[in-house]
PDB file of N, CA and C in Angstrom:
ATOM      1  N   UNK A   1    -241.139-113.531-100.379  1.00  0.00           N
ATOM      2  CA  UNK A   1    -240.277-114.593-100.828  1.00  0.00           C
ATOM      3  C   UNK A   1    -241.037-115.901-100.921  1.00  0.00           C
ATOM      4  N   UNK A   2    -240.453-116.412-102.054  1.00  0.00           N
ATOM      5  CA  UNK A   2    -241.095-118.036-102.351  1.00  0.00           C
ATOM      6  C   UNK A   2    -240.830-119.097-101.302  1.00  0.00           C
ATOM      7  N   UNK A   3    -241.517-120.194-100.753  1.00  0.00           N
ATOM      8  CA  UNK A   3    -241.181-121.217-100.293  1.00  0.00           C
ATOM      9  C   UNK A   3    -240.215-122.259-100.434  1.00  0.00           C
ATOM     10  N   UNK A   4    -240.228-122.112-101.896  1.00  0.00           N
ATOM     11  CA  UNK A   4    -239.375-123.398-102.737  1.00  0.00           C
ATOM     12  C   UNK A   4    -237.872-123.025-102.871  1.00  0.00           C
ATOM     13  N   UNK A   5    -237.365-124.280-102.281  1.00  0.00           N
ATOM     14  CA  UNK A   5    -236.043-124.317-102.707  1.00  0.00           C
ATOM     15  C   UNK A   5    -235.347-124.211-104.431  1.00  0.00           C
ATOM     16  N   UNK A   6    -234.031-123.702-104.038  1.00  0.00           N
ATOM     17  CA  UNK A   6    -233.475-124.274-104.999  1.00  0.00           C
ATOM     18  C   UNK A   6    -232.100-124.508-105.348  1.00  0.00           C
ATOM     19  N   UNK A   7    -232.293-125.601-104.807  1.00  0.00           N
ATOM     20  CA  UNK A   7    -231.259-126.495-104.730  1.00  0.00           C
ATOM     21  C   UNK A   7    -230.892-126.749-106.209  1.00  0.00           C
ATOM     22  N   UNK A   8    -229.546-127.142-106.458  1.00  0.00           N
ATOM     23  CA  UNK A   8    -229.116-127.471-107.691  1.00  0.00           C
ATOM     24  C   UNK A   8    -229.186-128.887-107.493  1.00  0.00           C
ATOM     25  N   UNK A   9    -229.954-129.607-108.361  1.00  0.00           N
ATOM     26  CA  UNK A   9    -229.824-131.421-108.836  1.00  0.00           C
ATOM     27  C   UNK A   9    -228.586-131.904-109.359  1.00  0.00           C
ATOM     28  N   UNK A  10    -228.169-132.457-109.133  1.00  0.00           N
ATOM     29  CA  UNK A  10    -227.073-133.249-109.560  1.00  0.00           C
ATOM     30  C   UNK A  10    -227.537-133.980-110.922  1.00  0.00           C
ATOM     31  N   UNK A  11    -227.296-134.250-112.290  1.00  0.00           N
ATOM     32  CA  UNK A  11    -227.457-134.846-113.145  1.00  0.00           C
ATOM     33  C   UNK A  11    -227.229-135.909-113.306  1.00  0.00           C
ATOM     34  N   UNK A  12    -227.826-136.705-113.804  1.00  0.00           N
ATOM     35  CA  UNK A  12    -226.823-138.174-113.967  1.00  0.00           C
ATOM     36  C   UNK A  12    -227.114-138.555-115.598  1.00  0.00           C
ATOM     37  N   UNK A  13    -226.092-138.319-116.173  1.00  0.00           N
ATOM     38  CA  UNK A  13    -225.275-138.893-117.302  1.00  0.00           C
ATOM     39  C   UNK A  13    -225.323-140.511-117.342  1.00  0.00           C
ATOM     40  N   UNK A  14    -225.831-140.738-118.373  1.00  0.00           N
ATOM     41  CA  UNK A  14    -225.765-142.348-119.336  1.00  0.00           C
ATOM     42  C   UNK A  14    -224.696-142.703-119.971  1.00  0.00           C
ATOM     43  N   UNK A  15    -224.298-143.845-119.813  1.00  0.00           N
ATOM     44  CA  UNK A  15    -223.028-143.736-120.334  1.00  0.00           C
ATOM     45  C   UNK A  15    -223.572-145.225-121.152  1.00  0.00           C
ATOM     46  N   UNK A  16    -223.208-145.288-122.265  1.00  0.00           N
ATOM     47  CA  UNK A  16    -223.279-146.719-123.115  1.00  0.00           C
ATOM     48  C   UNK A  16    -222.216-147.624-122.900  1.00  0.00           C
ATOM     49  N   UNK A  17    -222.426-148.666-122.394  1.00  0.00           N
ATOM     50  CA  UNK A  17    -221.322-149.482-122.188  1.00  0.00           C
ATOM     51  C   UNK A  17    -220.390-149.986-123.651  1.00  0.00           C
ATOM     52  N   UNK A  18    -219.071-149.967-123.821  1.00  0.00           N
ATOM     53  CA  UNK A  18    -218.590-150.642-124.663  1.00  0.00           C
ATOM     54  C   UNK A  18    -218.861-152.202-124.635  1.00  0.00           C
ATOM     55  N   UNK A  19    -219.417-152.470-126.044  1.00  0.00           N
ATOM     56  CA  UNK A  19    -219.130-154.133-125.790  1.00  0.00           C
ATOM     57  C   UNK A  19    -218.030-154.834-126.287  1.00  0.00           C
ATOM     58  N   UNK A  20    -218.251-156.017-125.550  1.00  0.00           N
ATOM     59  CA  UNK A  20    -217.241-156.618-125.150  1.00  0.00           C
ATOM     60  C   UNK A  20    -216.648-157.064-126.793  1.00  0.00           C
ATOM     61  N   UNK A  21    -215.064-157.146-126.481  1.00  0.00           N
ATOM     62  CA  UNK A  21    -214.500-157.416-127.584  1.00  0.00           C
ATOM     63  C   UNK A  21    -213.949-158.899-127.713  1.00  0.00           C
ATOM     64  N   UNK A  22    -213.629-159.060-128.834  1.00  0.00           N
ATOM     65  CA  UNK A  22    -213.518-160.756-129.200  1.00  0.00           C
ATOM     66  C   UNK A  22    -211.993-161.447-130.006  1.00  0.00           C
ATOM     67  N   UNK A  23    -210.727-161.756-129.927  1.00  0.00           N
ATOM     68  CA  UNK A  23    -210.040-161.910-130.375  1.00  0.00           C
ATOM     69  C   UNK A  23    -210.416-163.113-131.415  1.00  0.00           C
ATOM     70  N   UNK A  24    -209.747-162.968-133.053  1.00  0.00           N
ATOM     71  CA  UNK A  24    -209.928-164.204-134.034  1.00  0.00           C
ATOM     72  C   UNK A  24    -209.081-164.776-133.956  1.00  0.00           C
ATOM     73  N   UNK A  25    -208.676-166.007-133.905  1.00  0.00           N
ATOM     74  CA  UNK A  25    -207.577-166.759-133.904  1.00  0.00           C
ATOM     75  C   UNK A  25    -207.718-168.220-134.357  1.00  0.00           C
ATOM     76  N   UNK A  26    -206.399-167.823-135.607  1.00  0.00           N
ATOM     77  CA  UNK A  26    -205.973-169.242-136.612  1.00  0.00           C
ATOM     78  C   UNK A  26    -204.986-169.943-135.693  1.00  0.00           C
ATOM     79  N   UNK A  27    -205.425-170.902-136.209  1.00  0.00           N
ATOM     80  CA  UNK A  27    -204.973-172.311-135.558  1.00  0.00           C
ATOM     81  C   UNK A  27    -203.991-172.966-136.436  1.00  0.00           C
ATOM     82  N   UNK A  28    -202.866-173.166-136.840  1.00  0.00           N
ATOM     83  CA  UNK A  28    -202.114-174.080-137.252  1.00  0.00           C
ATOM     84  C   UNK A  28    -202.804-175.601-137.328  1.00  0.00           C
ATOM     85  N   UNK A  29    -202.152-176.005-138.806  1.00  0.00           N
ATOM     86  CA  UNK A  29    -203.072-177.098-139.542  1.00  0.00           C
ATOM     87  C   UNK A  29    -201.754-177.263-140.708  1.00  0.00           C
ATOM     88  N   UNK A  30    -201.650-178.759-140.619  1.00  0.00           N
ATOM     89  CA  UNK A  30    -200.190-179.304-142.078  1.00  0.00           C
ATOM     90  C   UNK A  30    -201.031-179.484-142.827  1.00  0.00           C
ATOM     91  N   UNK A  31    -202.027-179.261-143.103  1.00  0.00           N
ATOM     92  CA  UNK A  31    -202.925-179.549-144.396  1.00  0.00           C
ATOM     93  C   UNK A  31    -203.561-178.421-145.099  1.00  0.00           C
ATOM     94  N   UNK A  32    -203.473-177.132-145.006  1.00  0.00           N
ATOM     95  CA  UNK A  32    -203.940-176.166-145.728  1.00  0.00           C
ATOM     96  C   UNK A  32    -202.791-175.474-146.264  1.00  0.00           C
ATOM     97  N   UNK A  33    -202.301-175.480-147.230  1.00  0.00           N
ATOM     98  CA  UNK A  33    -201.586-174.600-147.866  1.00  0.00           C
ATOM     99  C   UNK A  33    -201.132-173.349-147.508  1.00  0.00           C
ATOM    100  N   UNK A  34    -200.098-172.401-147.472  1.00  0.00           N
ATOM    101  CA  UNK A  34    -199.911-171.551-146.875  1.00  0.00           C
ATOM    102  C   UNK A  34    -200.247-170.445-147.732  1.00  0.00           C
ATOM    103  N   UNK A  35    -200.496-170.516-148.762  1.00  0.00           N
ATOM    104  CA  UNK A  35    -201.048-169.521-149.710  1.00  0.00           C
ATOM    105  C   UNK A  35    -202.222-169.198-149.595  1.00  0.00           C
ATOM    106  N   UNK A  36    -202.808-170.272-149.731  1.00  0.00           N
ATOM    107  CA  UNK A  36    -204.344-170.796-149.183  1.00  0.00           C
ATOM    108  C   UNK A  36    -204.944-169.705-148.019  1.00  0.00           C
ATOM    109  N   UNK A  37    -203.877-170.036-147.265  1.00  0.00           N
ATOM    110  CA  UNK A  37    -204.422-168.664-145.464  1.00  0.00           C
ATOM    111  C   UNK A  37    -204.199-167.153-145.749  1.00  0.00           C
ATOM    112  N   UNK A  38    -203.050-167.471-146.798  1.00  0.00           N
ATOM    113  CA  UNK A  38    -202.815-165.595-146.965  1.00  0.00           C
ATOM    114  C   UNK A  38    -204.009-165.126-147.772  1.00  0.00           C
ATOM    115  N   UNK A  39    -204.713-166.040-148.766  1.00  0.00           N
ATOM    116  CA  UNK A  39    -205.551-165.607-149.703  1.00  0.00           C
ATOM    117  C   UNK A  39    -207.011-165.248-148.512  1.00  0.00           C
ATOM    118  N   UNK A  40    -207.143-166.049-147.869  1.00  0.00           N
ATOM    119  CA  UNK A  40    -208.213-166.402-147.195  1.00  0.00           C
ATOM    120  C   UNK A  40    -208.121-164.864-146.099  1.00  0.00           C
ATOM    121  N   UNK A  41    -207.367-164.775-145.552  1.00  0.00           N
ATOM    122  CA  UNK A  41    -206.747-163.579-144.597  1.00  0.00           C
ATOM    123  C   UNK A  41    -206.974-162.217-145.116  1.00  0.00           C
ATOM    124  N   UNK A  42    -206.827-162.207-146.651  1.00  0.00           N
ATOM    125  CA  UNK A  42    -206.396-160.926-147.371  1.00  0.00           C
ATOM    126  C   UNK A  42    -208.102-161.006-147.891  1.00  0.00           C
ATOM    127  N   UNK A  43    -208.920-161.821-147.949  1.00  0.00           N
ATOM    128  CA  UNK A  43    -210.129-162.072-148.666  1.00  0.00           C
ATOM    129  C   UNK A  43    -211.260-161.498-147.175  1.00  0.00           C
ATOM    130  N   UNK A  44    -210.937-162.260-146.156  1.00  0.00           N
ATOM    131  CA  UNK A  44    -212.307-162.523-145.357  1.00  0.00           C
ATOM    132  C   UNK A  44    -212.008-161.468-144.435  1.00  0.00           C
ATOM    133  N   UNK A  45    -210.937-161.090-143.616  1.00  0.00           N
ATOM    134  CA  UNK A  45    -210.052-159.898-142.649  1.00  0.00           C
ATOM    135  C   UNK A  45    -209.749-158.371-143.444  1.00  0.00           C
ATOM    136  N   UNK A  46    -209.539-158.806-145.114  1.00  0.00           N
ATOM    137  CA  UNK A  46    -209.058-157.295-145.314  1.00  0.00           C
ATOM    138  C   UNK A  46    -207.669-156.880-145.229  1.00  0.00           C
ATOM    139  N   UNK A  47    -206.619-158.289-144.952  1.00  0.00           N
ATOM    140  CA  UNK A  47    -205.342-157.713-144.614  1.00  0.00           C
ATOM    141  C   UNK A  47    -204.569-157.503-146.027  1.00  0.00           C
ATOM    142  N   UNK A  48    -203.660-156.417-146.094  1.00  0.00           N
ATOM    143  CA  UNK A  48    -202.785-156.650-146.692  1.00  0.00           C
ATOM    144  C   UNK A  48    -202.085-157.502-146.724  1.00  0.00           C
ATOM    145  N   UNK A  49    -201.206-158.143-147.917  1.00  0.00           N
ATOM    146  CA  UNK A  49    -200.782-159.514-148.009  1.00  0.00           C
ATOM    147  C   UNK A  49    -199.125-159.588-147.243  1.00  0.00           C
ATOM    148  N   UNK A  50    -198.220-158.347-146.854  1.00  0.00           N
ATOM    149  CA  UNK A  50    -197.303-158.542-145.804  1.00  0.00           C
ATOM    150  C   UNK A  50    -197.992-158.766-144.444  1.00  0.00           C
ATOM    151  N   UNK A  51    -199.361-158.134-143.913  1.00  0.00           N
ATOM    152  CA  UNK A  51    -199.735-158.124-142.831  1.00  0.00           C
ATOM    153  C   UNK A  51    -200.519-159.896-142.754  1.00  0.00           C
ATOM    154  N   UNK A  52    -200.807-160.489-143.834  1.00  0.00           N
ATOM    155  CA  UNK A  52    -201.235-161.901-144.076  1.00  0.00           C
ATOM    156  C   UNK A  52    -200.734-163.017-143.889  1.00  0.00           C
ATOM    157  N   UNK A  53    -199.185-162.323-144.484  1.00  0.00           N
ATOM    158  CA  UNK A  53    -198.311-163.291-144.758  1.00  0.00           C
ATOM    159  C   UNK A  53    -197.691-163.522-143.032  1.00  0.00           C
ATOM    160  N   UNK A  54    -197.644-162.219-142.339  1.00  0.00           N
ATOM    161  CA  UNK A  54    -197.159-162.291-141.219  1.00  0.00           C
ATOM    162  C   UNK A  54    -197.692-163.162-140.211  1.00  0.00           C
ATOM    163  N   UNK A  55    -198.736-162.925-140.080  1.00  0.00           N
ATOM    164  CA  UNK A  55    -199.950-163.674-139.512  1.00  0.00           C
ATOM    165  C   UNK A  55    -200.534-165.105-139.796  1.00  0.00           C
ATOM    166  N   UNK A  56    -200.093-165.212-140.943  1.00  0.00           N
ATOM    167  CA  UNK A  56    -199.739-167.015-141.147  1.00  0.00           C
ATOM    168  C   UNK A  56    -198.972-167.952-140.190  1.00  0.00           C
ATOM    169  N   UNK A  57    -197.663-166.957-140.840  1.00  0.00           N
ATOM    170  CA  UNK A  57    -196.363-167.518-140.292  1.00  0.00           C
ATOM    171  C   UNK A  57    -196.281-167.376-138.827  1.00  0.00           C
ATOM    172  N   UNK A  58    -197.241-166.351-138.018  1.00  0.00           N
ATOM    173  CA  UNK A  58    -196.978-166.891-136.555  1.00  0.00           C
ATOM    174  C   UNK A  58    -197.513-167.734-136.592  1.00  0.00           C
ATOM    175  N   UNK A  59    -198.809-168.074-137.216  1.00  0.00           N
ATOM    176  CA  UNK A  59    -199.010-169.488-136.637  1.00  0.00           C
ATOM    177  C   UNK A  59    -198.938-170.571-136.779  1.00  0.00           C
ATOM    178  N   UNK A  60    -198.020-170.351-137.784  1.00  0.00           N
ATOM    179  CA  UNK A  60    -197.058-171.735-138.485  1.00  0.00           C
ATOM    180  C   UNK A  60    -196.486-172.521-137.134  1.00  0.00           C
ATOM    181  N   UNK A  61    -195.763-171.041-136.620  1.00  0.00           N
ATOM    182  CA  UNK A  61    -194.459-171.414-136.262  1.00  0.00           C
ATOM    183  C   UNK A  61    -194.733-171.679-134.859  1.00  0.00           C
ATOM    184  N   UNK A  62    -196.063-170.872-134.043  1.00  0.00           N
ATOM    185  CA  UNK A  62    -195.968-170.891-132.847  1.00  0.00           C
ATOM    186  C   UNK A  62    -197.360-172.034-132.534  1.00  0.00           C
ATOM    187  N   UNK A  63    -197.849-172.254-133.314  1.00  0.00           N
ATOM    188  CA  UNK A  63    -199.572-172.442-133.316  1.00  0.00           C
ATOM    189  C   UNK A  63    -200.622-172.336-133.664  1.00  0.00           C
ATOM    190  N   UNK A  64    -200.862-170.626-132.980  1.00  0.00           N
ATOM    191  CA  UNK A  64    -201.667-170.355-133.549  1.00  0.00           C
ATOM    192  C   UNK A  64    -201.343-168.386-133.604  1.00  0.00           C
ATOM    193  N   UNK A  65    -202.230-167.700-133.936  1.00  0.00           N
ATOM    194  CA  UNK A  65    -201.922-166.379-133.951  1.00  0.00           C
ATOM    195  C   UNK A  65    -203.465-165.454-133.726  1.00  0.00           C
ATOM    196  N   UNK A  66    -203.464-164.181-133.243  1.00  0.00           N
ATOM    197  CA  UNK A  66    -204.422-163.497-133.729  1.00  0.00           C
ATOM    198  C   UNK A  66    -204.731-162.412-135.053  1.00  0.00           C
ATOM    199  N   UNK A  67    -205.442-162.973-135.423  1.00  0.00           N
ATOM    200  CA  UNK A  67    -206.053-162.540-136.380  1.00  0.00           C
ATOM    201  C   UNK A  67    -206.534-160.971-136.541  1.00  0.00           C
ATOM    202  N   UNK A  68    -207.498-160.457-135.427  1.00  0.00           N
ATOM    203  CA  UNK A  68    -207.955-159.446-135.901  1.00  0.00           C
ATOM    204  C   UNK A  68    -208.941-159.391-134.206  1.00  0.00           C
ATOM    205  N   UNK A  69    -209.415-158.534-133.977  1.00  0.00           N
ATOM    206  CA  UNK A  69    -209.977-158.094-132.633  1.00  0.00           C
ATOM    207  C   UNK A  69    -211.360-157.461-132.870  1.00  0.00           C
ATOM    208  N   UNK A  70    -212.785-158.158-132.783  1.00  0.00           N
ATOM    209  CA  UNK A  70    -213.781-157.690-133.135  1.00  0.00           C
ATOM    210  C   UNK A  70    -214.870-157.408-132.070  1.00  0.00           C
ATOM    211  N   UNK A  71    -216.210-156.598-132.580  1.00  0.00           N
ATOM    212  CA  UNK A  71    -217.495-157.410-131.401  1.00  0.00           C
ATOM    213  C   UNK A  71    -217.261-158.635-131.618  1.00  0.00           C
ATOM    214  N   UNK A  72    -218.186-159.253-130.734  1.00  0.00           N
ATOM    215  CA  UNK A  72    -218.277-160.456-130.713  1.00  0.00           C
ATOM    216  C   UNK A  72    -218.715-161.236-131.939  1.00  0.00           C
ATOM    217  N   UNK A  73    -220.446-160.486-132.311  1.00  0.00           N
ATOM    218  CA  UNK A  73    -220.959-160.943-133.817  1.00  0.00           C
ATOM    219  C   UNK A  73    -220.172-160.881-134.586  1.00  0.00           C
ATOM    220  N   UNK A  74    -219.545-159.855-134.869  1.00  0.00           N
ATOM    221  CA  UNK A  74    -218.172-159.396-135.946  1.00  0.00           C
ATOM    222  C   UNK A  74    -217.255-160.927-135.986  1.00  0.00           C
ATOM    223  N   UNK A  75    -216.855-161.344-134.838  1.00  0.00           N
ATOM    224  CA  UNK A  75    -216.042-161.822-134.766  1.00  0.00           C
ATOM    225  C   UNK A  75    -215.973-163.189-135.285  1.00  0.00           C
ATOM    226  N   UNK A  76    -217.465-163.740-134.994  1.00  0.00           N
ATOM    227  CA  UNK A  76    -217.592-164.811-135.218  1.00  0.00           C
ATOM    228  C   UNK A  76    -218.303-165.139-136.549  1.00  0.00           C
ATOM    229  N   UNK A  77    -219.321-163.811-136.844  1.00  0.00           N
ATOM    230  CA  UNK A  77    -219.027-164.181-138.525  1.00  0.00           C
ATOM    231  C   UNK A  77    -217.961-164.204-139.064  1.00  0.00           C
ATOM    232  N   UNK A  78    -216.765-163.236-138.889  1.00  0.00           N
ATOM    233  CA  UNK A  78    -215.566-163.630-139.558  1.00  0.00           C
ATOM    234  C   UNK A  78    -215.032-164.848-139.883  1.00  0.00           C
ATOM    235  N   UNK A  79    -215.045-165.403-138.829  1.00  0.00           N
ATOM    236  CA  UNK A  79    -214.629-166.650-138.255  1.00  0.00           C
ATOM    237  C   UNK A  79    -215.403-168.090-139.109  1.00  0.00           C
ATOM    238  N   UNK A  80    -216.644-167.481-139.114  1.00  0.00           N
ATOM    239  CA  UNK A  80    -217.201-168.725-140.111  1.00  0.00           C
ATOM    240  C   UNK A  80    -217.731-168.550-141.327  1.00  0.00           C
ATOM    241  N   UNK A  81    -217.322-167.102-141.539  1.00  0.00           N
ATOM    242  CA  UNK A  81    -216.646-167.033-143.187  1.00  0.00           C
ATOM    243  C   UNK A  81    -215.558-167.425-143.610  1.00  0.00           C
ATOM    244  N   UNK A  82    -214.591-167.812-142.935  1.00  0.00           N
ATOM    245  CA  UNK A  82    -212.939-167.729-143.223  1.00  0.00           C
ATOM    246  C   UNK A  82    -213.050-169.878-143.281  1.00  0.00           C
ATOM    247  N   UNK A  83    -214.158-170.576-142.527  1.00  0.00           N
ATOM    248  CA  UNK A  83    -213.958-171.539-142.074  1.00  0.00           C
ATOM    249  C   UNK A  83    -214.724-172.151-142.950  1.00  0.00           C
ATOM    250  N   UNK A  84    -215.922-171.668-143.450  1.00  0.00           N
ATOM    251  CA  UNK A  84    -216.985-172.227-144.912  1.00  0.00           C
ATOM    252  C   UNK A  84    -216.014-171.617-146.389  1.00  0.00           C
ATOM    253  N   UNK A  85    -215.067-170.303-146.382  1.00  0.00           N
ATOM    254  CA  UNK A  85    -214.429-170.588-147.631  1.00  0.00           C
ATOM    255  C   UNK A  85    -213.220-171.465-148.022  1.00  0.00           C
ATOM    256  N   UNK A  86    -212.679-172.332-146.362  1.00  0.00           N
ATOM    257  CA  UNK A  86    -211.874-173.278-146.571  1.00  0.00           C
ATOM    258  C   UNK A  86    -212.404-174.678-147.014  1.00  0.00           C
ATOM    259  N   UNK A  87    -213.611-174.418-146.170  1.00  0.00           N
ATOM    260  CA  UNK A  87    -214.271-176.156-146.303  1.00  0.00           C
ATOM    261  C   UNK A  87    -214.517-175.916-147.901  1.00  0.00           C
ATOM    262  N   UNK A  88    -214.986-175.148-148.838  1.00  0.00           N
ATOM    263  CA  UNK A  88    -215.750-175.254-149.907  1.00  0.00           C
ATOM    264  C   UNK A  88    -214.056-175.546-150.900  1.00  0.00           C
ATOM    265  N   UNK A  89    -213.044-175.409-150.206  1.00  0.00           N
ATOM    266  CA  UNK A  89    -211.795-175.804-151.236  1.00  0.00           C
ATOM    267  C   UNK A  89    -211.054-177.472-150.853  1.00  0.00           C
ATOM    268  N   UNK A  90    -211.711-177.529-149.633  1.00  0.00           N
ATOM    269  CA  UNK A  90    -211.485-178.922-148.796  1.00  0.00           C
ATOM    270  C   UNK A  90    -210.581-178.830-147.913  1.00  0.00           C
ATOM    271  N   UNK A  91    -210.203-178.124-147.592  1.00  0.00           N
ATOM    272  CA  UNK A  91    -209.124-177.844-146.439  1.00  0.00           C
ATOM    273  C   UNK A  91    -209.509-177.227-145.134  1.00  0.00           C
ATOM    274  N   UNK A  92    -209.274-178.431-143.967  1.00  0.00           N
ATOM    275  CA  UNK A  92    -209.383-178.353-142.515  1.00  0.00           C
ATOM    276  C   UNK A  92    -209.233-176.577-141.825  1.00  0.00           C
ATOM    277  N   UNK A  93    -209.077-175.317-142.732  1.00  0.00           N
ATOM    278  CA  UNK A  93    -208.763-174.434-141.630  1.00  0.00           C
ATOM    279  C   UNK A  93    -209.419-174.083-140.615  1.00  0.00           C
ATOM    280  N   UNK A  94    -208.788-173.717-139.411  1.00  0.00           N
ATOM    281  CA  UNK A  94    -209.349-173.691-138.245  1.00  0.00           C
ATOM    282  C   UNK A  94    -209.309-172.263-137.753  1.00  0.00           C
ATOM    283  N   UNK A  95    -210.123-172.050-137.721  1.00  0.00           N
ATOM    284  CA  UNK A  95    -210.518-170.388-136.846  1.00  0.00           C
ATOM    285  C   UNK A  95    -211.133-170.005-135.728  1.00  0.00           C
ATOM    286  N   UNK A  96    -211.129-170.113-134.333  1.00  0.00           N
ATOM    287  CA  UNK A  96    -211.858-169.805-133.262  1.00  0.00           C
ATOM    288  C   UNK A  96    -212.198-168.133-132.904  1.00  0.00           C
ATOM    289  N   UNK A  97    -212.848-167.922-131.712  1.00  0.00           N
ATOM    290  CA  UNK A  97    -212.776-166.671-131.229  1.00  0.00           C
ATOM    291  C   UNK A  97    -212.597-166.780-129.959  1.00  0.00           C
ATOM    292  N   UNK A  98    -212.502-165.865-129.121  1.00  0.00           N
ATOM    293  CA  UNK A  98    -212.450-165.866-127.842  1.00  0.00           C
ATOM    294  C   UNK A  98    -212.593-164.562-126.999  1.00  0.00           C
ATOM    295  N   UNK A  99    -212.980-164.601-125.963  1.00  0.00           N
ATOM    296  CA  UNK A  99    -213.108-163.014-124.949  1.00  0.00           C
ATOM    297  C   UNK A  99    -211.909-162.515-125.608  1.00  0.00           C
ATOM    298  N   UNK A 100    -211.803-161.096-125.115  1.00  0.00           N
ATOM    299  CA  UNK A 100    -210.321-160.399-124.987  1.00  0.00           C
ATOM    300  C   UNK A 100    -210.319-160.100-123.421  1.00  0.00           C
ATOM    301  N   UNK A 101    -209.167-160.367-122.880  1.00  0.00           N
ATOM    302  CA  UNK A 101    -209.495-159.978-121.444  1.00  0.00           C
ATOM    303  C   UNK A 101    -208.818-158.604-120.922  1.00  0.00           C
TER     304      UNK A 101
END
């Protein structure tokens, strides 16, 4: 008989962390047109124009609203695509990002 054990090793599995995700969020503004955000929404996000229109109007009414839930990069190019195709029409829209917690 051999000397050597044999023990079974335990494996250890890699796991890729998810990264972290990023909420978009429009900001209510009396100076951009409300057409203006649905176009911009349906242009830079991809939304359909009931899902645009919806998403305006929360943040007509409440403030502000979220937009759309990205990576982070994702998120914030969105964000300053949606914010350079307002400036280039002259209108203040406002778009932030933020953690998701």
């Amino acid at each position: 008989m051999s000397d050597t054990s044999t023990k079974q090793r335990t494996q250890t599995k890699l796991k890729t962390a998810r990264p972290k995700l990023h909420k978009v969020i429009l900001i209510n503004d009396d100076y951009t047109p409300r057409e203006f955000v649905v176009k911009v929404l349906e242009s830079v996000f991809r939304l359909a124009e009931p899902q645009a229109e919806s998403i305006m109007m929360t943040a007509h009414q409440k403030g502000a609203a979220v937009i759309a839930v990205y990576t982070k990069e994702i998120a914030e190019t969105k964000a300053d695509e949606a914010i350079e195709l307002s400036q280039q029409f002259g209108f203040p829209l406002m778009v932030t990002t933020e953690p998701e917690e």
